[in-house]
N, C-alpha and C. Protein backbone atom coordinates (compact mmCIF):
# COMPACT_ATOMS: atom_id res chain seq x y z
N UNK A 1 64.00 96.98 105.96
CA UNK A 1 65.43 96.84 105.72
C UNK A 1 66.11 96.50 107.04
N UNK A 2 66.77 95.73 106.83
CA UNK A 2 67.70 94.89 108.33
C UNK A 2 69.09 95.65 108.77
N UNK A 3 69.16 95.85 109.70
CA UNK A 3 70.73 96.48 109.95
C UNK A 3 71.82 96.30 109.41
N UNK A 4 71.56 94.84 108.60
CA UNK A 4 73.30 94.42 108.06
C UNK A 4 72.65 94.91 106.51
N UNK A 5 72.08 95.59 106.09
CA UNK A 5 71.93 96.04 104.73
C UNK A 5 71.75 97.26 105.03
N UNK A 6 72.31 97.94 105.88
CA UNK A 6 71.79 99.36 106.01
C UNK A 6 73.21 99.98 105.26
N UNK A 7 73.18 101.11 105.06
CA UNK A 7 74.42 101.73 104.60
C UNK A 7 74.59 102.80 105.42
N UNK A 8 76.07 102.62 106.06
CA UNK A 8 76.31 103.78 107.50
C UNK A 8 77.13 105.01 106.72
N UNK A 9 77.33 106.16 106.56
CA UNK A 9 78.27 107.02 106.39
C UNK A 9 79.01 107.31 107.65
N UNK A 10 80.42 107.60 107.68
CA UNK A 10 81.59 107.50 108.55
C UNK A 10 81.60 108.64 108.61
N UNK A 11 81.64 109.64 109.69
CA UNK A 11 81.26 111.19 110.04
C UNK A 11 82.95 111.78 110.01
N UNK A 12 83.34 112.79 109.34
CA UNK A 12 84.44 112.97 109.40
C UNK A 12 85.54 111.75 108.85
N UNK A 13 85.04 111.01 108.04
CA UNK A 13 86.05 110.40 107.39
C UNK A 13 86.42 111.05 105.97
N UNK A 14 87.97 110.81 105.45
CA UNK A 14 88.51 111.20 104.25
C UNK A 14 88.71 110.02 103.51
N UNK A 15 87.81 109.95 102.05
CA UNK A 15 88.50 109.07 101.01
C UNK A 15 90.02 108.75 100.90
N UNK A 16 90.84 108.31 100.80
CA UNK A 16 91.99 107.66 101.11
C UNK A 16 92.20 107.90 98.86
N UNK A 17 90.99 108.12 98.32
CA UNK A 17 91.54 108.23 96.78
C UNK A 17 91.18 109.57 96.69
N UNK A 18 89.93 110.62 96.41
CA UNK A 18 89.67 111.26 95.82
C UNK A 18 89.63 112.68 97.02
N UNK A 19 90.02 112.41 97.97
CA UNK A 19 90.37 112.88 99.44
C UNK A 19 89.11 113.91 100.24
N UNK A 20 87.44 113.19 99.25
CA UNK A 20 86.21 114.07 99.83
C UNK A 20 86.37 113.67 101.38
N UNK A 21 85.63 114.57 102.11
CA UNK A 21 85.30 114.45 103.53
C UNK A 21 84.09 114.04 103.64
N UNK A 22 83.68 113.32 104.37
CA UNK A 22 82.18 112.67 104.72
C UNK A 22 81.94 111.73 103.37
N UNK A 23 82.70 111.27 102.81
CA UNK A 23 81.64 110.94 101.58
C UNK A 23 81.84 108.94 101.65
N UNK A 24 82.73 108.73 102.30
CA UNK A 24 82.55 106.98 102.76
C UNK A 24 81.56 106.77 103.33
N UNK A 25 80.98 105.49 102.78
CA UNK A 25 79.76 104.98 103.31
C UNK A 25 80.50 103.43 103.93
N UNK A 26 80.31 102.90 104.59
CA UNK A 26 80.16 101.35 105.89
C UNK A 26 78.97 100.43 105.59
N UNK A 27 79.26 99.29 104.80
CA UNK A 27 77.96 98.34 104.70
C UNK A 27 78.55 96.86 104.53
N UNK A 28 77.64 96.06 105.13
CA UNK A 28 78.28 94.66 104.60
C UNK A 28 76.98 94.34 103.57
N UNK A 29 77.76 93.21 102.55
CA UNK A 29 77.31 92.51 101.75
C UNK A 29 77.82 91.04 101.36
N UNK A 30 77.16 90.05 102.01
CA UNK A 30 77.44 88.58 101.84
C UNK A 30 78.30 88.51 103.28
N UNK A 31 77.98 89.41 103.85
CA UNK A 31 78.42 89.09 105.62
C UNK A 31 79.79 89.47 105.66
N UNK A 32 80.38 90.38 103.98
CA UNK A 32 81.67 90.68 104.62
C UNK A 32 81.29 92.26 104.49
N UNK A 33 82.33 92.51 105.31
CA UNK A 33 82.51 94.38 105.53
C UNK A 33 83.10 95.17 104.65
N UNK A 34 82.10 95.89 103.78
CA UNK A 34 82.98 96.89 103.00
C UNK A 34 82.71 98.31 103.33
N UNK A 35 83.96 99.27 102.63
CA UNK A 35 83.67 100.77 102.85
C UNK A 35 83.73 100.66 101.46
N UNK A 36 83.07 102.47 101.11
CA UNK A 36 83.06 102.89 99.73
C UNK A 36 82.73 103.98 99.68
N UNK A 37 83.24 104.96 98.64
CA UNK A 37 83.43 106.57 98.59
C UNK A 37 82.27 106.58 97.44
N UNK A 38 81.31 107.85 97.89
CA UNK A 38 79.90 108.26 96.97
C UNK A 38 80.49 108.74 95.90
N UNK A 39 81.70 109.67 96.57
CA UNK A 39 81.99 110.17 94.81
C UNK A 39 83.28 109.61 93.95
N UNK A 40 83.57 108.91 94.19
CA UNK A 40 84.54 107.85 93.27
C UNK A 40 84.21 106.50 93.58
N UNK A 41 85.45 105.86 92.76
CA UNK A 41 85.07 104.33 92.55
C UNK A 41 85.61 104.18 93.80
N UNK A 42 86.11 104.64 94.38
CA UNK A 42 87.05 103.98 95.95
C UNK A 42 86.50 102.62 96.64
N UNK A 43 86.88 101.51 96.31
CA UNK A 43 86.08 100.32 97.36
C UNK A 43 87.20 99.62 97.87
N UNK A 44 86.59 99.04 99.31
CA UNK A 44 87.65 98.66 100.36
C UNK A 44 87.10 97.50 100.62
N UNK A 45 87.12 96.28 101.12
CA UNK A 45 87.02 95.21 101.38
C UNK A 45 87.57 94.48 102.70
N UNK A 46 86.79 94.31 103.70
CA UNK A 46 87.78 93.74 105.52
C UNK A 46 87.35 92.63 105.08
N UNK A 47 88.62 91.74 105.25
CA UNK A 47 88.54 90.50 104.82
C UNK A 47 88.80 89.69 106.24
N UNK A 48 88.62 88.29 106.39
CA UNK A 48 88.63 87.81 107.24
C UNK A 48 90.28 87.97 108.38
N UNK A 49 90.20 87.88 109.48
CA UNK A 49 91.57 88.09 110.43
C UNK A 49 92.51 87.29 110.35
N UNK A 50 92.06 85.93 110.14
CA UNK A 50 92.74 84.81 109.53
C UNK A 50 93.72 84.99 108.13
N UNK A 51 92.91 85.68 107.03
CA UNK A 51 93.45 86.06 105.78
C UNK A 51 94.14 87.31 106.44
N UNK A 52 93.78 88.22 106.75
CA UNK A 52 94.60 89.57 106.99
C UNK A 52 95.81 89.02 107.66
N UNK A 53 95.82 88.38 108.65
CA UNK A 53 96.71 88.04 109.54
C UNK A 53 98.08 87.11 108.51
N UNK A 54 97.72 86.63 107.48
CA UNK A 54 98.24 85.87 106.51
C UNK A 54 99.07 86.35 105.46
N UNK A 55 97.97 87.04 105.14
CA UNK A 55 98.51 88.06 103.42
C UNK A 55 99.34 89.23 104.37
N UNK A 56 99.44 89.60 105.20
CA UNK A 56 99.76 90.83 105.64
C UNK A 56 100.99 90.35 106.68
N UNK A 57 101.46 89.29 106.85
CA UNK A 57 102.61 88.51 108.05
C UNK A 57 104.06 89.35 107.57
N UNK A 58 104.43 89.86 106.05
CA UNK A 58 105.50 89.69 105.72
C UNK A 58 105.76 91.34 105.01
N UNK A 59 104.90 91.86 104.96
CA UNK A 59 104.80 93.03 104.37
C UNK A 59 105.05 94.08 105.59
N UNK A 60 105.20 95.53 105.36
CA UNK A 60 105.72 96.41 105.98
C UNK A 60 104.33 97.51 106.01
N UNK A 61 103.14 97.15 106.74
CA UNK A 61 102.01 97.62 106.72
C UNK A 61 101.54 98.99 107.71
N UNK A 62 101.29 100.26 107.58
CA UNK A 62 101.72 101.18 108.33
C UNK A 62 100.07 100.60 109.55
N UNK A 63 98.78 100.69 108.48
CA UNK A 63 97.54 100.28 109.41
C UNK A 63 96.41 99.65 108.64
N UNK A 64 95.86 98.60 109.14
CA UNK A 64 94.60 97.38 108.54
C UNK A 64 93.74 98.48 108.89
N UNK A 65 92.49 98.54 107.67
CA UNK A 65 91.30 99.09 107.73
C UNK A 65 90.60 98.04 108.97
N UNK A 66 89.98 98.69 110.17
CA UNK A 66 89.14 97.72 110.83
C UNK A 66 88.25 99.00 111.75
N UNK A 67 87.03 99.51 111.22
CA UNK A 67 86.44 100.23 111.68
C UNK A 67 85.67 99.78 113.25
């Protein structure tokens, strides 16, 4: 198994839905970066800086997921 298919858990992180501690996992798939909570559906998606920088120009954003 290769490093970019590994699945990292985030030590002291809180689900942002179901508010477990430790339970986000860190993995890419198709070379983009996702997080995701073991015990709910919680999935997050880092999309390119270009798009973030885009979709996000006009909105009132407190903080971009960028681990």
């Amino acid at each position: 198994m290769s490093n970019k298919n590994r699945k990292r858990f985030i030590a002291g992180a809180t689900c942002p839905s179901c508010k477990s501690l430790d339970s986000l996992m860190l993995f890419f798939e198709n070379n983009v970066e996702k997080l995701a909570c073991v015990k709910c559906d919680y999935k997050e998606t880092q999309t390119d800086k270009n798009v973030t920088s885009a979709t996000r120009a006009s909105e009132s954003v407190i903080g971009v997921f960028k681990p």
